[in-house]
Protein backbone atom coordinates (compact mmCIF):
# COMPACT_ATOMS: atom_id res chain seq x y z
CA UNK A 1 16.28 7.77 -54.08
CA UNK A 2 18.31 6.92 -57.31
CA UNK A 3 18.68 9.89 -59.66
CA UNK A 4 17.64 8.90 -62.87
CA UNK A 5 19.52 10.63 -66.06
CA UNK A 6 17.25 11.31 -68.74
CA UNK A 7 18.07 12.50 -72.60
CA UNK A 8 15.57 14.10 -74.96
CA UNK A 9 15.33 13.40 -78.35
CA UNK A 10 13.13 14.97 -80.82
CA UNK A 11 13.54 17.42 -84.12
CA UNK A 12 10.75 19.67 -82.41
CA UNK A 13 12.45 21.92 -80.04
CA UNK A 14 9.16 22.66 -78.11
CA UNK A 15 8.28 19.14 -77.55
CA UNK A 16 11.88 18.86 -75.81
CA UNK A 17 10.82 21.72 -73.78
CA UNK A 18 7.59 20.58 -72.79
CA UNK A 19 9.10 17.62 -71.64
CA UNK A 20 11.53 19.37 -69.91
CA UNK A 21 8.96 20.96 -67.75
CA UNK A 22 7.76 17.95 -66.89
CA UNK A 23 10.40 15.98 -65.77
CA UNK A 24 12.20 18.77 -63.93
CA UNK A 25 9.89 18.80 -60.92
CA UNK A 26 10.35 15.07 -60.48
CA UNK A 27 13.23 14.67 -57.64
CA UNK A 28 14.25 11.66 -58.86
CA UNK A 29 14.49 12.39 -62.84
CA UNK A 30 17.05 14.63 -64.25
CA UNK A 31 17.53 15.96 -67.82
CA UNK A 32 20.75 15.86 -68.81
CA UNK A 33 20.44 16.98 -72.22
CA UNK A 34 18.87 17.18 -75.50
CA UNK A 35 19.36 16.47 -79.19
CA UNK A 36 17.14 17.34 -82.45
CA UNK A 37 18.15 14.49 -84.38
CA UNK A 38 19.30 10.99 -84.39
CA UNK A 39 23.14 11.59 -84.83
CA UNK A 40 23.30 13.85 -82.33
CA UNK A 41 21.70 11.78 -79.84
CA UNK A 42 24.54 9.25 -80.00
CA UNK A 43 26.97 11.94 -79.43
CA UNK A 44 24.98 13.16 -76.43
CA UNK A 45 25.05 9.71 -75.47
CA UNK A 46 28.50 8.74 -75.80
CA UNK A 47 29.49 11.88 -73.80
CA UNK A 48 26.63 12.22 -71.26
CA UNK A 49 25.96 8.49 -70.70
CA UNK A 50 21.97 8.75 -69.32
CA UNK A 51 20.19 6.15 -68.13
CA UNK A 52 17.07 6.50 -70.80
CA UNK A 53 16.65 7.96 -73.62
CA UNK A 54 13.25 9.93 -75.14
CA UNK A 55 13.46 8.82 -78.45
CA UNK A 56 11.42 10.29 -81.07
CA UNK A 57 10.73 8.60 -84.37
CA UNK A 58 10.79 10.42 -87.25
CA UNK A 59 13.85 13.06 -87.63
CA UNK A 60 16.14 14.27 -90.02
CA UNK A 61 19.28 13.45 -90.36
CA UNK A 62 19.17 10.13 -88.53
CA UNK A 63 15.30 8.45 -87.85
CA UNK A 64 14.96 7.06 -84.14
CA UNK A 65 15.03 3.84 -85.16
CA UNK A 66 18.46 3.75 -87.00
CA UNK A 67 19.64 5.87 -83.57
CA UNK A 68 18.49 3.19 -81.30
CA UNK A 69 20.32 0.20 -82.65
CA UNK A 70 23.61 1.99 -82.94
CA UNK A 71 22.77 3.04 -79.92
CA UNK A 72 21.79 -0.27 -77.90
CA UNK A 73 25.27 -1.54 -79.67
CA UNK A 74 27.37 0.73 -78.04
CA UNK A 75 25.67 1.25 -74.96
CA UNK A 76 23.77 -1.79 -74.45
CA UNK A 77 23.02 -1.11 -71.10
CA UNK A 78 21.11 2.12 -71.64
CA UNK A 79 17.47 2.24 -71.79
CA UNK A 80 15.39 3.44 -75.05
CA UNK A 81 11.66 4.55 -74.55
CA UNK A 82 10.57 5.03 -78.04
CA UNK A 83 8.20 8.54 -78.88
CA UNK A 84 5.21 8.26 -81.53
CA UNK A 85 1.77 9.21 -82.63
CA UNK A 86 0.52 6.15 -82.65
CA UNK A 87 -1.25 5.72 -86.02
CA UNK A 88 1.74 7.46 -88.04
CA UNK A 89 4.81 6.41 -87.06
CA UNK A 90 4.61 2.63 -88.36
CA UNK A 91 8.20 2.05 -88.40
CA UNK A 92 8.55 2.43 -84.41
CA UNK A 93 8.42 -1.26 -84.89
CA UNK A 94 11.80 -1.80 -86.03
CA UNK A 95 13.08 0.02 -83.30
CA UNK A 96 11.50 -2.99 -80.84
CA UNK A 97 12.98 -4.88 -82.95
CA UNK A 98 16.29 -2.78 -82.46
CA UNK A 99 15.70 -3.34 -78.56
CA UNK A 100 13.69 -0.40 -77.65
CA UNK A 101 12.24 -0.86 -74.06
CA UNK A 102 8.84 0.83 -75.02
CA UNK A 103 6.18 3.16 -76.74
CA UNK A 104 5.00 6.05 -75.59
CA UNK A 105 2.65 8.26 -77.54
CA UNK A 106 3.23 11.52 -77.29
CA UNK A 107 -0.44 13.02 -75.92
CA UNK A 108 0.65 11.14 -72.61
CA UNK A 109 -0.52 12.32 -69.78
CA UNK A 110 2.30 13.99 -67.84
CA UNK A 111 2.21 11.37 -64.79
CA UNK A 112 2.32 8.21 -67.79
CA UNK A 113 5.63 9.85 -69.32
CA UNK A 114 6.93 9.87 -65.50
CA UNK A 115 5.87 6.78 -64.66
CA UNK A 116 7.01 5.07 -68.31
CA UNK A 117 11.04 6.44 -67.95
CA UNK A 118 11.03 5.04 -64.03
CA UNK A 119 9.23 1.85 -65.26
CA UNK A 120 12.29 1.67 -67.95
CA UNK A 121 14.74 2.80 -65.66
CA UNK A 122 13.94 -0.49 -63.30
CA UNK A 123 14.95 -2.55 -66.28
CA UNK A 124 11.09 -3.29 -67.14
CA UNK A 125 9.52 -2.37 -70.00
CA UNK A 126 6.22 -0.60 -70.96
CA UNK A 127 4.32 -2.44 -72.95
CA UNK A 128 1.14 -0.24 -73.60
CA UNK A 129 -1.65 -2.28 -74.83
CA UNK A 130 -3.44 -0.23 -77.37
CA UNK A 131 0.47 0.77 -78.89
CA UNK A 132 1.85 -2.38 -79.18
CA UNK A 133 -1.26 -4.12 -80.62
CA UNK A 134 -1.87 -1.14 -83.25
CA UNK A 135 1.75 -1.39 -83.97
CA UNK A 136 1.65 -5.58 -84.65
CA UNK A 137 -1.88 -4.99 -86.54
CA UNK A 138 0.11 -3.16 -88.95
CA UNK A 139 2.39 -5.57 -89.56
CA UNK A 140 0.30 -8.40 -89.21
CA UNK A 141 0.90 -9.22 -93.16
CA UNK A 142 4.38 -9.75 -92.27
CA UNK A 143 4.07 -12.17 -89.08
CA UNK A 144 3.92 -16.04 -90.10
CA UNK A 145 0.78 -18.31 -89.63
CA UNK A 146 1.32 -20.81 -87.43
CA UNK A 147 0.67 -24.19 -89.92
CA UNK A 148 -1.21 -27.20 -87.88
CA UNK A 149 1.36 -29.19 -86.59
CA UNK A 150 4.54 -26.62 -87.22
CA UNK A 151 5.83 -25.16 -84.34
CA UNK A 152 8.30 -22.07 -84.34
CA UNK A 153 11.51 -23.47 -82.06
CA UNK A 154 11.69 -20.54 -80.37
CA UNK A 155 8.86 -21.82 -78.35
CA UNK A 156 10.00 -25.30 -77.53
CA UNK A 157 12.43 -24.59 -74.65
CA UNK A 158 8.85 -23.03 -73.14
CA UNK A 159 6.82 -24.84 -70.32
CA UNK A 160 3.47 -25.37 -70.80
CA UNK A 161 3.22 -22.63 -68.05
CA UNK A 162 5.77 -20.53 -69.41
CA UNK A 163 3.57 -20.00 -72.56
CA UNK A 164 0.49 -19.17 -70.35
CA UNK A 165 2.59 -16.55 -69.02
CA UNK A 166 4.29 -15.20 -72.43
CA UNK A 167 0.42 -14.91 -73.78
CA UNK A 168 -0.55 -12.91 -70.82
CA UNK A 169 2.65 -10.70 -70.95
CA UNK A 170 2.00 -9.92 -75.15
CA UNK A 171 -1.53 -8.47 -73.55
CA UNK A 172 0.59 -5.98 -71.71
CA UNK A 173 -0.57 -7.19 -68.03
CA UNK A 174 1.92 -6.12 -65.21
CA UNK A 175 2.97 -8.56 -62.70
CA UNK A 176 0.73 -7.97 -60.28
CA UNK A 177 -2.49 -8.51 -63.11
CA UNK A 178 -1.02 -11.62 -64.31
CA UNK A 179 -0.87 -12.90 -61.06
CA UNK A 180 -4.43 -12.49 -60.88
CA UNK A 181 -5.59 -13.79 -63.93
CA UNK A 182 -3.42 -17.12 -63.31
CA UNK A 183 -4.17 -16.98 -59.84
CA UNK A 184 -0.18 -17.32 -59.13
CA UNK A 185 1.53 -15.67 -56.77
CA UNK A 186 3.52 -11.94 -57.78
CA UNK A 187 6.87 -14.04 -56.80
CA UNK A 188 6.51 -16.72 -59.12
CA UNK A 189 5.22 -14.62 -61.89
CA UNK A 190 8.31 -12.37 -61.96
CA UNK A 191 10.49 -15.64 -61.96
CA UNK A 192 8.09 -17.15 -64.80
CA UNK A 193 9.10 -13.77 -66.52
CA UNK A 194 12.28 -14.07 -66.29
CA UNK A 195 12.97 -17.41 -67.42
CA UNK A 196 10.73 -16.60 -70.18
CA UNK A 197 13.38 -14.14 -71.45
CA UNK A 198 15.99 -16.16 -70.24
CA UNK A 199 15.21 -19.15 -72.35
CA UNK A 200 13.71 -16.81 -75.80
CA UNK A 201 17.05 -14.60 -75.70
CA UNK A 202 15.29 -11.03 -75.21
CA UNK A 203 16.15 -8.15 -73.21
CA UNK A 204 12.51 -7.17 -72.07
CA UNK A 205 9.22 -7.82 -71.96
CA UNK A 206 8.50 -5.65 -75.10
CA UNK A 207 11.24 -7.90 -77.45
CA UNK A 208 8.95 -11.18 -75.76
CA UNK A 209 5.79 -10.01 -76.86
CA UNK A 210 7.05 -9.30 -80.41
CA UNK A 211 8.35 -13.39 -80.51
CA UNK A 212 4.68 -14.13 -79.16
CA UNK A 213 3.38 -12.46 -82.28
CA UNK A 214 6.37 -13.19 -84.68
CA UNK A 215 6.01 -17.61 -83.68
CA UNK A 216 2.01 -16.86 -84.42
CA UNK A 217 1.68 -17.91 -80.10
CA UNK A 218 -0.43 -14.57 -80.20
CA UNK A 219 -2.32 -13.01 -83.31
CA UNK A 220 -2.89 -9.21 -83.91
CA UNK A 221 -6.81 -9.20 -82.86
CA UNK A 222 -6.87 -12.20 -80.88
């Protein structure tokens, strides 16, 4: 079983512990340390290297959000799941944008904050349906109309297929639901996946939904 490294970042030292508690009975998750603010977490990460990061949102100091792009800059390959309370912390969004792998609100359930860092920790991300869509609602004043007969490019190195897929995807279906719904096999949805991120540039599945929304493929409400 691969040990997974954790960090834990929030400006609310009993929220750290809490999660602490949580993820120290797990076998496979380990805590490697903690920071209260955003600056600090990039020293803990430059020294302890984890393989995700809890990342709260709003902290003195240094917000989550400016913490996760440096972050993602200098360690690319290490994994941000972002912390919020859904309705307050609007600016979570620019840390998607920053490359963030996720959202995870912070009433979680302790088995979705376990599952969420291993989910990350594959290299997926966790695209929680009533999150993300509250998040692009909010912003939905900022995302372009599609006009009849203009067509973001981003789009046009899709299949026809490929788009199916990317619509599905921005509704936060796994794999295994998509495959369902398009009655496609689990195989060839992962590889539909892929060169869906391939071919739009992104990291994740998170960064693909926010181009759905951003090239008006997918509206807030739709």
């Amino acid at each position: 079983m691969s040990l997974v490294r954790v960090l834990l970042v929030d400006d609310q030292p009993l929220i750290r512990m809490g999660f602490r508690l949580v993820l120290d009975v797990e076998p496979d998750l380990e805590v490697v340390g903690e920071a209260g603010d955003g600056d600090a977490a990039l020293t803990q990460v430059a020294a302890l290297r984890p393989d995700v990061v809890l990342m709260d949102v709003r902290m003195p100091r240094m917000n989550g959000i400016e913490a996760t792009a440096r972050l993602l800059t200098a360690e690319p390959t290490t994994k941000v799941l972002i912390l919020t309370t859904f309705d307050l912390d609007e600016y979570a969004f620019g840390a998607l944008r920053a490359g963030a792998s996720g959202f995870l609100l912070k009433d979680a359930r302790p088995t979705e904050l376990v599952e969420a860092i291993r989910t990350v920790a594959r290299g997926d991300a966790v695209v929680a349906p009533r999150v993300t869509r509250r998040m692009l609602e909010i912003f939905a004043d900022q995302l372009p109309v599609a006009g009849a007969g203009a067509e973001d490019l981003r789009l046009t190195c899709l299949t026809a297929r490929e788009r199916e897929v990317l619509v599905v995807v921005a509704e936060g279906l796994s794999n295994a639901e998509i495959a369902q719904r398009l009655f496609l096999s689990e195989a060839t949805v992962k590889t539909h996946v892929g060169h869906v991120l391939e071919k739009l540039g992104v990291r994740d599945r998170v960064q693909a939904v926010v181009v759905a929304y951003e090239t008006g493929l997918v509206r807030p409400g739709s």
